[in-house]
Protein backbone atom coordinates (compact mmCIF):
# COMPACT_ATOMS: atom_id res chain seq x y z
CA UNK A 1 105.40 90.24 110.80
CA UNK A 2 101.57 90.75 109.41
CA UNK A 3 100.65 94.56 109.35
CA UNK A 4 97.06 96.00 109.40
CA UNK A 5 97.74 96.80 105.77
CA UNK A 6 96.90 92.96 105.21
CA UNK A 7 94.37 92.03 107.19
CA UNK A 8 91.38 91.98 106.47
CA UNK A 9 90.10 94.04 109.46
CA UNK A 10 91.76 97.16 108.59
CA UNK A 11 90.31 100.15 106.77
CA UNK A 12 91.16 104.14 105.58
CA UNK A 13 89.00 106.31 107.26
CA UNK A 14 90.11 109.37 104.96
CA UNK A 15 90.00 111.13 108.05
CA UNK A 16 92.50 113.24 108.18
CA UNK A 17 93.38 113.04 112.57
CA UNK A 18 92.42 109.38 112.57
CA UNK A 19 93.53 107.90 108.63
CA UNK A 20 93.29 104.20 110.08
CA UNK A 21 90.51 102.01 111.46
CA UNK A 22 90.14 98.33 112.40
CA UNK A 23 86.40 96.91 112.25
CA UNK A 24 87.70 94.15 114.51
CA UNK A 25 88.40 96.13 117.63
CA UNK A 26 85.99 99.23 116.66
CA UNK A 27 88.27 102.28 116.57
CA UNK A 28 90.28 104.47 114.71
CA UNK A 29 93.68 105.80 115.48
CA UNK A 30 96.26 108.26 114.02
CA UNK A 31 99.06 104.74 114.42
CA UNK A 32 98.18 101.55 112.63
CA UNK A 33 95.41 99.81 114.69
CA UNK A 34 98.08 96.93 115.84
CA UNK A 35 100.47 99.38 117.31
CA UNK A 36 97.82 100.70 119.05
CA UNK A 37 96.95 97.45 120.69
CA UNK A 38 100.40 96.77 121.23
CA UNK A 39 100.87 100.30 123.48
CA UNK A 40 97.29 99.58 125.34
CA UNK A 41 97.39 95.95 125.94
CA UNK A 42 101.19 95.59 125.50
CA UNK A 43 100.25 92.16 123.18
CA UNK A 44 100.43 91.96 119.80
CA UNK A 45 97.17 92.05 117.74
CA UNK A 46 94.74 88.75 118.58
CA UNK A 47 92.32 89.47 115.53
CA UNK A 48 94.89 89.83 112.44
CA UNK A 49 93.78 87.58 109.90
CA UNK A 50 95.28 88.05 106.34
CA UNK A 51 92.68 89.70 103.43
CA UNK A 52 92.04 87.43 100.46
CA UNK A 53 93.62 88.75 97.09
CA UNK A 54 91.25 90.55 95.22
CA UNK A 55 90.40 89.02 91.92
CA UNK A 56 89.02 89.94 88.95
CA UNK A 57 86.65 87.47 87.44
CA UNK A 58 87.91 86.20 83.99
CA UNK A 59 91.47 87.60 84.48
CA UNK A 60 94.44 84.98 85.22
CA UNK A 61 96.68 86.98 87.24
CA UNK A 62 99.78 84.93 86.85
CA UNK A 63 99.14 85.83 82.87
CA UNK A 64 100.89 89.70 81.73
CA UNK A 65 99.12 90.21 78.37
């Protein structure tokens, strides 16, 4: 199952009542933006799509030293 934690839609407010936003459907919430959706519209969430890996340029990632 994809959370908000890995889309790409999903942001920390550092709000301490509301801690989670989602730029997708405009709001933030005290739940994780999809079970939000889920209670209001009783669907999962229609805009999940998964955040690319953030890279560092010149790093190989797959390399430990």
């Amino acid at each position: 199952m994809a959370t908000c934690h890995h889309c790409r839609y999903y942001y920390v407010t550092w709000e301490k009542e509301t801690p989670h936003g989602c730029k997708a459907y405009g709001f933030k919430s005290a739940l994780l933006p999809y079970l939000e959706v889920k209670l209001s519209v009783r669907e999962g969430c229609m805009a999940f799509e998964k955040k690319e890996k953030f890279k560092i340029p010149g790093k190989d990632h797959l390399d430990p030293s």
